[in-house]
Protein backbone atom coordinates (compact mmCIF):
# COMPACT_ATOMS: atom_id res chain seq x y z
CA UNK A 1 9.43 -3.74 6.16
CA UNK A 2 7.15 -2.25 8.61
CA UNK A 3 4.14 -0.04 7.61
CA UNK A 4 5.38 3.10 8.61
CA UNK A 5 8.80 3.21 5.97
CA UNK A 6 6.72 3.24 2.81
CA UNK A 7 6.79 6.91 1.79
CA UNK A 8 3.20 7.30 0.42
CA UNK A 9 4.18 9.87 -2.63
CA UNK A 10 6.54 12.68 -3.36
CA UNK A 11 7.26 15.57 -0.80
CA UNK A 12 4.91 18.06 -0.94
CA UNK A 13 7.38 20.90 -1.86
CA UNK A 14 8.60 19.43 -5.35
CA UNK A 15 4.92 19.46 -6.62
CA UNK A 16 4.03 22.93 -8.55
CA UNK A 17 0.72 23.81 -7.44
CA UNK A 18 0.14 27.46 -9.42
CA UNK A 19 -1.71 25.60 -12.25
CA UNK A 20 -4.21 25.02 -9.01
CA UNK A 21 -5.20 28.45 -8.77
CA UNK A 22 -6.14 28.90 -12.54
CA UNK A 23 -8.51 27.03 -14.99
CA UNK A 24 -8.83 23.19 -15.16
CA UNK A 25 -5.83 21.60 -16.56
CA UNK A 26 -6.07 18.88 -19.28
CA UNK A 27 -3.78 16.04 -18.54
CA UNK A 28 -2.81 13.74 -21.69
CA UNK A 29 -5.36 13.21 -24.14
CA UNK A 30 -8.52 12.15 -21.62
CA UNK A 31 -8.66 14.03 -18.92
CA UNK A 32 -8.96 17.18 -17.61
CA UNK A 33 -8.49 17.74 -13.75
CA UNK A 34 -10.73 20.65 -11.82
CA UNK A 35 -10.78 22.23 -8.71
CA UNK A 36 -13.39 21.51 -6.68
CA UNK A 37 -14.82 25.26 -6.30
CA UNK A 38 -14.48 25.75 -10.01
CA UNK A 39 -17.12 22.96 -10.63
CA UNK A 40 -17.40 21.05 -13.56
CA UNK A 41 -17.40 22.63 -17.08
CA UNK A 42 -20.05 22.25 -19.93
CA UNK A 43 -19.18 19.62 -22.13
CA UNK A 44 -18.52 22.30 -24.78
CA UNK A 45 -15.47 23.15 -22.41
CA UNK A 46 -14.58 19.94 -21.28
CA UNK A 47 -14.32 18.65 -25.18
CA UNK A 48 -15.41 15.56 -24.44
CA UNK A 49 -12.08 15.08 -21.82
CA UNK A 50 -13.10 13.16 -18.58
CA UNK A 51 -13.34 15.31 -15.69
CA UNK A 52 -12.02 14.48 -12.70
CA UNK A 53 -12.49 16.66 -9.68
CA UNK A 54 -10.11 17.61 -6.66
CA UNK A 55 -10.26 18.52 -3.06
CA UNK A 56 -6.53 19.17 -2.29
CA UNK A 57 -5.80 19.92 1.46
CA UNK A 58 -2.85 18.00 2.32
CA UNK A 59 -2.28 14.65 0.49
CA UNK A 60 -0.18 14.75 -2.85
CA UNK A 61 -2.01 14.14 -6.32
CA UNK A 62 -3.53 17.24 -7.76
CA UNK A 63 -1.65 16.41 -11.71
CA UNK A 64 0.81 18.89 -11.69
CA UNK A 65 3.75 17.23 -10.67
CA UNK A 66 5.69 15.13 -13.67
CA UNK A 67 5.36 12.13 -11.57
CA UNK A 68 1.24 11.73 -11.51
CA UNK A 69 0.99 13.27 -15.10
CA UNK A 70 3.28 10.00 -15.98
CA UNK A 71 1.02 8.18 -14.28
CA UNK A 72 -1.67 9.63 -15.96
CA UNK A 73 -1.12 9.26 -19.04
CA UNK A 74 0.22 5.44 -18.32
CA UNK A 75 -3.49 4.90 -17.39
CA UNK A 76 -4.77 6.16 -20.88
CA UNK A 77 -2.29 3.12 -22.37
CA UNK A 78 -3.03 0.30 -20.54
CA UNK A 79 -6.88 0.20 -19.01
CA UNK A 80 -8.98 -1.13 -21.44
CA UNK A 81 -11.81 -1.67 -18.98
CA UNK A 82 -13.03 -4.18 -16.23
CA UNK A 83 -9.50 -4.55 -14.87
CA UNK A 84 -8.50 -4.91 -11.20
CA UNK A 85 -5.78 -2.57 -10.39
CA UNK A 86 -3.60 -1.09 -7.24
CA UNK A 87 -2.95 2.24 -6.95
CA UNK A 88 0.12 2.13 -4.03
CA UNK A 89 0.54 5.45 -2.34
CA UNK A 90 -2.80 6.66 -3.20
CA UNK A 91 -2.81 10.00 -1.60
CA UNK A 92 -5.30 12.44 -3.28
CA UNK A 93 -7.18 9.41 -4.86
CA UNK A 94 -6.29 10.88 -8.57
CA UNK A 95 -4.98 7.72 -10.11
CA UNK A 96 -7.52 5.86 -8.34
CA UNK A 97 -10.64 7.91 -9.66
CA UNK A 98 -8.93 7.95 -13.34
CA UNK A 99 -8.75 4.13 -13.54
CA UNK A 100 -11.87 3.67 -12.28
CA UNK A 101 -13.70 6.60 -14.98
CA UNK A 102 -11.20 4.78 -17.56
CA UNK A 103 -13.28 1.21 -16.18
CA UNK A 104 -11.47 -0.48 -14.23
CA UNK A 105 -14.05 -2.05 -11.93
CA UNK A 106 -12.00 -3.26 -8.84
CA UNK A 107 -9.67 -1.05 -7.34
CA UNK A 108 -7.38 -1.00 -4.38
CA UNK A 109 -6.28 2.71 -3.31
CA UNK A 110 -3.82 2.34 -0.44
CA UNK A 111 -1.83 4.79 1.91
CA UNK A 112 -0.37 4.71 5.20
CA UNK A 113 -1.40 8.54 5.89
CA UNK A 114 -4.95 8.49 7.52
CA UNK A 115 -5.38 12.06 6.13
CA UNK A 116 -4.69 10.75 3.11
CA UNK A 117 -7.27 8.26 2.76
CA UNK A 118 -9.93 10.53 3.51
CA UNK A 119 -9.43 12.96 0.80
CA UNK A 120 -9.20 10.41 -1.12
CA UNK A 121 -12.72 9.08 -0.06
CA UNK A 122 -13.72 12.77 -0.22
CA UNK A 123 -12.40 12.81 -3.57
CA UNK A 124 -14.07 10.03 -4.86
CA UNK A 125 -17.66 11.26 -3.97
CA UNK A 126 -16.78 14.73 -5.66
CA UNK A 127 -16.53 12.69 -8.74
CA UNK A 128 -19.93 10.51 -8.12
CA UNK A 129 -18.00 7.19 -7.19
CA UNK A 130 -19.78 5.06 -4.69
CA UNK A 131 -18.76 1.65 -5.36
CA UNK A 132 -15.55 -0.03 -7.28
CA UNK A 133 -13.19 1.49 -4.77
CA UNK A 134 -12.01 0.36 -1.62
CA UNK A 135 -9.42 2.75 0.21
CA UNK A 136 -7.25 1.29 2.76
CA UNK A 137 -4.87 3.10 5.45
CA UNK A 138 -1.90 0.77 5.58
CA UNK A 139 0.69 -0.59 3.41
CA UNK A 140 1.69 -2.95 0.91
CA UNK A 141 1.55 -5.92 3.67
CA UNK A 142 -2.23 -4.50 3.82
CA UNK A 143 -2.87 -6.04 0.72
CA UNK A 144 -4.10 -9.66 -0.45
CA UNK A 145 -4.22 -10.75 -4.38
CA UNK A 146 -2.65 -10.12 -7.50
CA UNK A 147 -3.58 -7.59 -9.79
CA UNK A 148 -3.76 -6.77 -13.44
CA UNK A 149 -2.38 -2.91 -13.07
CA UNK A 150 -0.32 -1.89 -10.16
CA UNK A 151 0.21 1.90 -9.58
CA UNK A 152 3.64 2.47 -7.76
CA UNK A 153 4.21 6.81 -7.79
CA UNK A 154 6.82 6.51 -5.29
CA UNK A 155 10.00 8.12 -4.67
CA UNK A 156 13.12 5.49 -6.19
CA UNK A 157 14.91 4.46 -3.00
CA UNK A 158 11.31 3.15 -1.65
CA UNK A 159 10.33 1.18 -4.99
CA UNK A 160 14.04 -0.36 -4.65
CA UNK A 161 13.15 -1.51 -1.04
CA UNK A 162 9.39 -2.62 -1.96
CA UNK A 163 10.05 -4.25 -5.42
CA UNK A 164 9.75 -7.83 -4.53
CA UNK A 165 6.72 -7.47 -2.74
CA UNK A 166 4.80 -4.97 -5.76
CA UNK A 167 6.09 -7.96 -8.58
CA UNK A 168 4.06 -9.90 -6.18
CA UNK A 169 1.13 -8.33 -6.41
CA UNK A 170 1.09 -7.99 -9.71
CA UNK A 171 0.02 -10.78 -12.26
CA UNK A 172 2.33 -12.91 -14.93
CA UNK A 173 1.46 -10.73 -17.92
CA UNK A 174 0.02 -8.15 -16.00
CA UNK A 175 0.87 -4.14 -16.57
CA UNK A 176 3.21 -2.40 -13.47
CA UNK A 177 3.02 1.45 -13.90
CA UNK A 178 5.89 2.67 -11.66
CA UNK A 179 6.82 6.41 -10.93
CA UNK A 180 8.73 9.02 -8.71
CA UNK A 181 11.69 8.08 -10.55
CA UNK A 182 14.15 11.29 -11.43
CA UNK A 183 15.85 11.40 -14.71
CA UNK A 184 19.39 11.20 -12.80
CA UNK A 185 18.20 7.72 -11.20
CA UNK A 186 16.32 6.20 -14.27
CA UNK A 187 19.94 4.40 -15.43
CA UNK A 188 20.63 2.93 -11.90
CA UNK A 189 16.80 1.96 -11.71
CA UNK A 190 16.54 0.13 -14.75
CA UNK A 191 19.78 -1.73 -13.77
CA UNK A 192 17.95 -2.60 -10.54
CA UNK A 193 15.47 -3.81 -12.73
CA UNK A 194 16.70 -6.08 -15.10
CA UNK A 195 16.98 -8.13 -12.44
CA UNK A 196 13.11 -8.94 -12.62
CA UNK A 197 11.27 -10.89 -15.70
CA UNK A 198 9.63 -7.93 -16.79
CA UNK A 199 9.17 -6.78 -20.33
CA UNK A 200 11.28 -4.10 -21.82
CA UNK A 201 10.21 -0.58 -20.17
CA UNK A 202 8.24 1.80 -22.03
CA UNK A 203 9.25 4.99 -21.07
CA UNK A 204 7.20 8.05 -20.65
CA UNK A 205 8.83 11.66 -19.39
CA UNK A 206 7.19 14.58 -17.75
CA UNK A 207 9.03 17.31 -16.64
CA UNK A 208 12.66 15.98 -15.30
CA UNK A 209 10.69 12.50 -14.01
CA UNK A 210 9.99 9.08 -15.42
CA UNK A 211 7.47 6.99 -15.53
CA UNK A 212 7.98 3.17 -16.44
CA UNK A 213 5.15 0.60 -17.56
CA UNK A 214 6.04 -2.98 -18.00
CA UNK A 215 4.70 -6.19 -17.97
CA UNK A 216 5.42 -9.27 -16.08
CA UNK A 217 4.79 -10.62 -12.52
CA UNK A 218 7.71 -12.82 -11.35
CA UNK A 219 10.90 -12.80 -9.86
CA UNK A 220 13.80 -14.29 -12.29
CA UNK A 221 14.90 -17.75 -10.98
């Protein structure tokens, strides 16, 4: 599958964005995402949340769309610290930065939008990281290794077609957060699914989308 089919993240016009023009939004029980021109808050405001700041111009990511608050709070289960991970689709850089303040140490933020990956890196500075990061424009064919969290928040007919190739890069035993999925398509998808030796889904919903985590690695057979 060439570079250019892999959708890097949900359309634009199904993420709600008014949340954007308020006061910084807290996302599960650890963060709290901030507009860049708001600044950070105290840490009497911030109650002891981790802040994460955004500088949204194009790419997709700023936590208000079911689909990265999944994602989000998948990240709060399953880094425990010093873990490699993949964010697929990075576009903003949100899941990246929250892995990495979560502490992850290695991370792989990858999209094929050029735009994209400079927000991202924009994104990262805002929130004072420098190393632990490496953003690459391309796709999943850009990457080399196996990882112990992958980060799929793509739309369902494009984690179908890429499936075989993200088990891949993920480790036996190791965590594969996957996204974009509508609540209409989760029963088709986890059909799909069974297919692979991956451990029963845990399930987590966010306004009308899904988010799955399991673990596993490997194709059955």
């Amino acid at each position: 599958m060439s570079v250019e089919s892999v959708e890097p993240f949900i359309e634009h016009r199904w993420e709600p964005r008014l949340f954007w023009l308020r006061r910084p939004r807290p996302v599960g029980t650890r963060f709290l995402i901030v507009r860049k021109d708001r600044g950070l808050p105290d840490p009497s405001a911030a109650r002891g949340r981790i802040p994460i700041l955004l500088d949204i111009r194009r790419s997709f990511g700023s936590g208000g769309h079911g689909s990265t608050e999944g994602c989000l709070l998948a990240l709060e289960k399953s880094v425990q610290g010093g873990e490699r991970v993949l964010d697929l689709g990075t576009g903003s850089g949100i899941l990246a930065i929250a892995a990495r303040k979560l502490g992850a140490t290695r991370i792989t933020a990858v999209d094929i939008s050029g735009s994209a990956c400079r927000e991202a890196r924009g994104n990262l500075l805002l929130n004072g990281i420098r190393e632990g990061v490496l953003v690459l424009q391309g796709g999943i064919e850009s990457i080399a290794g196996r990882f112990d969290i992958v980060l799929a928040n793509l739309r369902t007919p494009i984690l179908v077609n890429l499936m075989e190739k993200i088990m891949k890069c993920t480790k036996e035993y190791g965590i594969l957060i996957v996204s974009g999925i509508e609540e209409r398509e989760i029963h088709s998808f986890r059909t799909f699914q069974a297919r692979y030796s991956v451990s029963p889904a845990e399930t987590i919903h966010v306004g009308g989308w899904v988010t799955l985590m399991t673990r596993g690695g490997s194709l059955e057979g």
